[in-house]
N, C-alpha and C. Protein backbone atom coordinates (compact mmCIF):
# COMPACT_ATOMS: atom_id res chain seq x y z
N UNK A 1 93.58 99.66 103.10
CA UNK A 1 94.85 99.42 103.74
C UNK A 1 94.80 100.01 105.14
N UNK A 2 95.25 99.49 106.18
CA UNK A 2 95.43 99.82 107.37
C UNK A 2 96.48 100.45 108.01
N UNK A 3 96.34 100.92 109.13
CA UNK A 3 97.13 101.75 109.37
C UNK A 3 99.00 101.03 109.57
N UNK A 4 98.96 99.89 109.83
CA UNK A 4 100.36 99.03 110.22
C UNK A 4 100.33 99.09 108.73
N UNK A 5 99.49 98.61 107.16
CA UNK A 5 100.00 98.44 106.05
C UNK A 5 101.18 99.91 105.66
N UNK A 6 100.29 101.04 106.07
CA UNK A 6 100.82 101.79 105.78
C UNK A 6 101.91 102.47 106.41
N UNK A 7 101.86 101.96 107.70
CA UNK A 7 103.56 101.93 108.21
C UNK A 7 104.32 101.39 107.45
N UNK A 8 104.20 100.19 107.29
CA UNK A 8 105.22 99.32 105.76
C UNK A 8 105.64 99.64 104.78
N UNK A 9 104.23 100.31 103.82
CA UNK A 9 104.37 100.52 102.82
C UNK A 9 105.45 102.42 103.33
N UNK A 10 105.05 103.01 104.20
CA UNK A 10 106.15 104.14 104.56
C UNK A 10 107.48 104.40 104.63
N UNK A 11 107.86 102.65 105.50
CA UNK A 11 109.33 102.06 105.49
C UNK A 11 109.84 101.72 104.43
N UNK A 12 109.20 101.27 103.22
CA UNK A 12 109.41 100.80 102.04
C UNK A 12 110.08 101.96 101.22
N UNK A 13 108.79 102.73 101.33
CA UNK A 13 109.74 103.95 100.54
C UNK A 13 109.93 104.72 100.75
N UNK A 14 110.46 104.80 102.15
CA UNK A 14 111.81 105.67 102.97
C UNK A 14 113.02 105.09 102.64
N UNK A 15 112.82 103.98 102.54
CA UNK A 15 114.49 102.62 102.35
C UNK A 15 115.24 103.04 100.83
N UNK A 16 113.70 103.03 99.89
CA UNK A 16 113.84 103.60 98.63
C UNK A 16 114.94 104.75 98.48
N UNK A 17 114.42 105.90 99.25
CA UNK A 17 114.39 107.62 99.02
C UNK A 17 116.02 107.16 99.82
N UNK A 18 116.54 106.67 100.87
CA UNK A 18 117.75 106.40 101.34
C UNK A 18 118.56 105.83 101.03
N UNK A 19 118.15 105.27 100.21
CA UNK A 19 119.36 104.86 99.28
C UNK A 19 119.71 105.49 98.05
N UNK A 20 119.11 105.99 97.08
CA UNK A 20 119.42 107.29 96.64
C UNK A 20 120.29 108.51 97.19
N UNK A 21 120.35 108.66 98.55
CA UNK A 21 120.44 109.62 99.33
C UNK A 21 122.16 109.02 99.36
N UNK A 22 121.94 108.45 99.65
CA UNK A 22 123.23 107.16 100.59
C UNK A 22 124.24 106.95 99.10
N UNK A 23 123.52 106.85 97.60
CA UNK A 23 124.72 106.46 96.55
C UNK A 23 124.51 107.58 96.07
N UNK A 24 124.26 108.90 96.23
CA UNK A 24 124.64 110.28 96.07
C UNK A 24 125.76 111.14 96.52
N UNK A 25 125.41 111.01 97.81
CA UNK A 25 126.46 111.49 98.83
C UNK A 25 127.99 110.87 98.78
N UNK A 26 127.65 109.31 98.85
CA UNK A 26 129.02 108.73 98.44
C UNK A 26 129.52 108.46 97.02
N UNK A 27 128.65 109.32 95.81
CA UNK A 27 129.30 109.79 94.52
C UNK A 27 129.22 108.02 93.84
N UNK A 28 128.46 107.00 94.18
CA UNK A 28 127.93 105.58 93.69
C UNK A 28 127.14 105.96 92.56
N UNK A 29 126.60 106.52 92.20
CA UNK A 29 125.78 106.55 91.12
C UNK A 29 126.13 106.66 89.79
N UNK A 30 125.75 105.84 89.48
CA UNK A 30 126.42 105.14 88.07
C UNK A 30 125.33 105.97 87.23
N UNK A 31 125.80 105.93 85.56
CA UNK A 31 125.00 106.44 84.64
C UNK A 31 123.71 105.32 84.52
N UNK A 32 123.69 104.16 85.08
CA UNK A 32 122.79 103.01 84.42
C UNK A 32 121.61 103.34 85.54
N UNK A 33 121.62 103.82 87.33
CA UNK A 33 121.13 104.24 87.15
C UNK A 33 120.15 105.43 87.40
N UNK A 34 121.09 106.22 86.67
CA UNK A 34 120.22 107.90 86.17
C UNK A 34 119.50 107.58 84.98
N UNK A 35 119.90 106.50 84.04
CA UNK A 35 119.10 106.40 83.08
C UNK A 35 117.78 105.63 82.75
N UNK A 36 117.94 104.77 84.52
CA UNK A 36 116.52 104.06 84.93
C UNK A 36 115.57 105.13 85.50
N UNK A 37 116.47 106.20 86.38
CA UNK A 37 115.14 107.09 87.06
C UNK A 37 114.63 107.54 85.88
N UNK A 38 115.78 108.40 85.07
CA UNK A 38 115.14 109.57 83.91
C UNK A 38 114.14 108.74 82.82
N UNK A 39 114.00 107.51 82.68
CA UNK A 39 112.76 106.25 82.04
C UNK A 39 111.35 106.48 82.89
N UNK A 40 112.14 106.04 83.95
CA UNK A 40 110.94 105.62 84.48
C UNK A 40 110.18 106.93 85.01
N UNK A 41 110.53 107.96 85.45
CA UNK A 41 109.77 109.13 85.95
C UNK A 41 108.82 109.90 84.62
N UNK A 42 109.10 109.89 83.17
CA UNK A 42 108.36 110.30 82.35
C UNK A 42 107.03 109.03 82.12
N UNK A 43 107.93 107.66 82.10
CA UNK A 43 107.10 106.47 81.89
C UNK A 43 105.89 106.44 82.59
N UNK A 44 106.12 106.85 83.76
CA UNK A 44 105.20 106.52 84.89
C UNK A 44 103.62 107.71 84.94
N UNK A 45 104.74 108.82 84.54
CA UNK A 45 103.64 110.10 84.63
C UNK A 45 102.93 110.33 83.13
N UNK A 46 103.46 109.22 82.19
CA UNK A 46 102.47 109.28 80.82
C UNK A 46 101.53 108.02 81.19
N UNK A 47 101.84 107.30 82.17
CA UNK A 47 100.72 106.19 82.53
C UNK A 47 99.75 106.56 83.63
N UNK A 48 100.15 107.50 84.21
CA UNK A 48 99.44 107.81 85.45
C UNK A 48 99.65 107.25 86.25
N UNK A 49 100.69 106.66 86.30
CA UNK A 49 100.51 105.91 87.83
C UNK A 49 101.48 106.21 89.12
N UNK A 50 101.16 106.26 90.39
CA UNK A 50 101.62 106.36 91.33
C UNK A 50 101.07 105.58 92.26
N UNK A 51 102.37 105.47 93.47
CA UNK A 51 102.02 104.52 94.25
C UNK A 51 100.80 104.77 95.69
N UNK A 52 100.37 105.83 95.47
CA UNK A 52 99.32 106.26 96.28
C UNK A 52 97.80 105.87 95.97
N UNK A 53 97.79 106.06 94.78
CA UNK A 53 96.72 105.57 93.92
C UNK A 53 96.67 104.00 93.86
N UNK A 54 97.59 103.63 93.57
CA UNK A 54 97.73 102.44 93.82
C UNK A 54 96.64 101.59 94.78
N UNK A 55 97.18 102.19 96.63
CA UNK A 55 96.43 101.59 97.65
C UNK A 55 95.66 102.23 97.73
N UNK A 56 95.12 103.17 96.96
CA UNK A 56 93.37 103.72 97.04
C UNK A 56 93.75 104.72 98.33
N UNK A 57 94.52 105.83 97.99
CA UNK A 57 95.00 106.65 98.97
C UNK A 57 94.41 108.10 98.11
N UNK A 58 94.26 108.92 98.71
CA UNK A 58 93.94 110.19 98.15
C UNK A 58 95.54 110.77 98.38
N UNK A 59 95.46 111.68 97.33
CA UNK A 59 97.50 112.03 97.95
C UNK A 59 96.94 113.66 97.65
N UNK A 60 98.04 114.45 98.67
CA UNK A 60 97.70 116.16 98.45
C UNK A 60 98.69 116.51 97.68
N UNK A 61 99.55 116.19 97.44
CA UNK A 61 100.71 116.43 96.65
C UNK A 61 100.38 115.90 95.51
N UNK A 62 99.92 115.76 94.23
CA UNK A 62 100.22 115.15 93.06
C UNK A 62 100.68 114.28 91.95
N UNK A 63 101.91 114.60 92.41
CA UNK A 63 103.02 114.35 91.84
C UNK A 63 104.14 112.88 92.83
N UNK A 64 103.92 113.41 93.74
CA UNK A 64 104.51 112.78 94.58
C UNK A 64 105.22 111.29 94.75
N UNK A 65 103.53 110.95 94.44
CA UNK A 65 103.28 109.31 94.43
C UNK A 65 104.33 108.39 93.11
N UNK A 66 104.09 109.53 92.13
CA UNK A 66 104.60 109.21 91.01
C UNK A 66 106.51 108.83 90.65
N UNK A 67 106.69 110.39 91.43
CA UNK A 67 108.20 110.07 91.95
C UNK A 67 108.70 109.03 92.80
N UNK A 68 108.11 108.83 93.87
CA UNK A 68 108.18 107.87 94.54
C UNK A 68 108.20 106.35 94.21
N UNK A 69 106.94 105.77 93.29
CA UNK A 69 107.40 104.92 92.68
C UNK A 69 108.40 104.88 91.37
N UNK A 70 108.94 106.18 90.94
CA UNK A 70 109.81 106.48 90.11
C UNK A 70 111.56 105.32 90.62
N UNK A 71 111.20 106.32 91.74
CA UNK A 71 112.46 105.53 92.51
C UNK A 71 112.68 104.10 92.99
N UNK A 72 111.68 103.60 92.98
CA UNK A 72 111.44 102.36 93.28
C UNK A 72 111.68 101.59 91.97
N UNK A 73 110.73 102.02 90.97
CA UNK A 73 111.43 101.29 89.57
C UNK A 73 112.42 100.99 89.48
N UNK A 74 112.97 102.77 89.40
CA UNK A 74 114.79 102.38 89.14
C UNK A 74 115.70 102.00 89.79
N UNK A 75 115.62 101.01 90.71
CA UNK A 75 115.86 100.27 91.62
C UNK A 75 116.09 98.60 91.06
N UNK A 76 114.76 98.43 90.12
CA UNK A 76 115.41 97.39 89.40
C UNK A 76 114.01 96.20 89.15
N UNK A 77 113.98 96.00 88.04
CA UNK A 77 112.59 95.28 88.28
C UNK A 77 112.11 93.74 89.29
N UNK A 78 113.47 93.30 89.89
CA UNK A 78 112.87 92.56 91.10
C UNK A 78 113.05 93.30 92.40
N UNK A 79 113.37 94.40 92.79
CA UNK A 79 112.88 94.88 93.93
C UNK A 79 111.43 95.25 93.37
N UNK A 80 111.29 96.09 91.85
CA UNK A 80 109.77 96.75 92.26
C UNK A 80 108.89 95.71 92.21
N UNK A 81 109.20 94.39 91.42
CA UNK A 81 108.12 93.64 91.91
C UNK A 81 107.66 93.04 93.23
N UNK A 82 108.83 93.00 93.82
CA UNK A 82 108.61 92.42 95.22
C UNK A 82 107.81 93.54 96.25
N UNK A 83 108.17 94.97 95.47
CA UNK A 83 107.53 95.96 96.40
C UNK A 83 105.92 96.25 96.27
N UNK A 84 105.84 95.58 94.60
CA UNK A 84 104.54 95.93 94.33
C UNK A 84 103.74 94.53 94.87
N UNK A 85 104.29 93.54 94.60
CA UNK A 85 103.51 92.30 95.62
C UNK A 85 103.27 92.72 96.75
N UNK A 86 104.34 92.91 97.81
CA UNK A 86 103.75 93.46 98.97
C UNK A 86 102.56 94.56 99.22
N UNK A 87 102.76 95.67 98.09
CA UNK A 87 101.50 96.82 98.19
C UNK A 87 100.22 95.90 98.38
N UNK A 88 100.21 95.19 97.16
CA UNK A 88 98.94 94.95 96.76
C UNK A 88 98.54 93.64 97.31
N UNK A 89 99.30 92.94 98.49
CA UNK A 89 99.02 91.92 99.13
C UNK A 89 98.08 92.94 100.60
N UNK A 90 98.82 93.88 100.71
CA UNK A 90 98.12 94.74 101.75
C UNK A 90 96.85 95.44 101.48
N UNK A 91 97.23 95.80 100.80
CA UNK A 91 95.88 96.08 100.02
C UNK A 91 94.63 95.56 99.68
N UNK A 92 94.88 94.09 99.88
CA UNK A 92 93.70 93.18 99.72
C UNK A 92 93.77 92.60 101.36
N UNK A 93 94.32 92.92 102.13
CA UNK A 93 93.84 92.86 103.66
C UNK A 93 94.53 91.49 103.88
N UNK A 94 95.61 91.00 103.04
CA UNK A 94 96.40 90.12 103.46
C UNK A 94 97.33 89.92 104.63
């Protein structure tokens, strides 16, 4: 992945992490979903997967990647697919 992919893929899940931020602050957050993050953040870290690993990224943080696509899950499964098409369209130098 290149360096513009990974501008993208940065904006992607900054947009993620801000909107969380954004239906926190303004008290939006519904139980449906706290009960997608609290799924998907155990789901993800009994599969191993994160979105760093993903694009063949070394990550210093751990954990990170994992949360990150945590949030993206629970977002809803046609944003994460559309987010994970895009990863992995970049990723193959599309």
């Amino acid at each position: 992945m290149g360096k513009l992919g990974l501008v993208v893929l940065s904006a992607i899940l900054i947009e993620a992490v801000v909107e969380w931020v954004k239906d926190l602050v303004q008290a939006e957050v519904r139980w449906p979903k706290l009960v997608a993050l609290g799924v998907s953040v155990p789901v993800l870290f009994l599969l191993e997967l994160d979105i760093f690993s993903l694009v063949g990224m070394e990550q210093k943080i751990p954990f990170l990647g994992t949360i990150l696509l945590a949030l993206v899950a629970s977002r809803g499964a046609g944003y994460a697919h559309e987010f994970l098409d895009r990863v992995m369209s970049w990723k193959k130098g599309k």
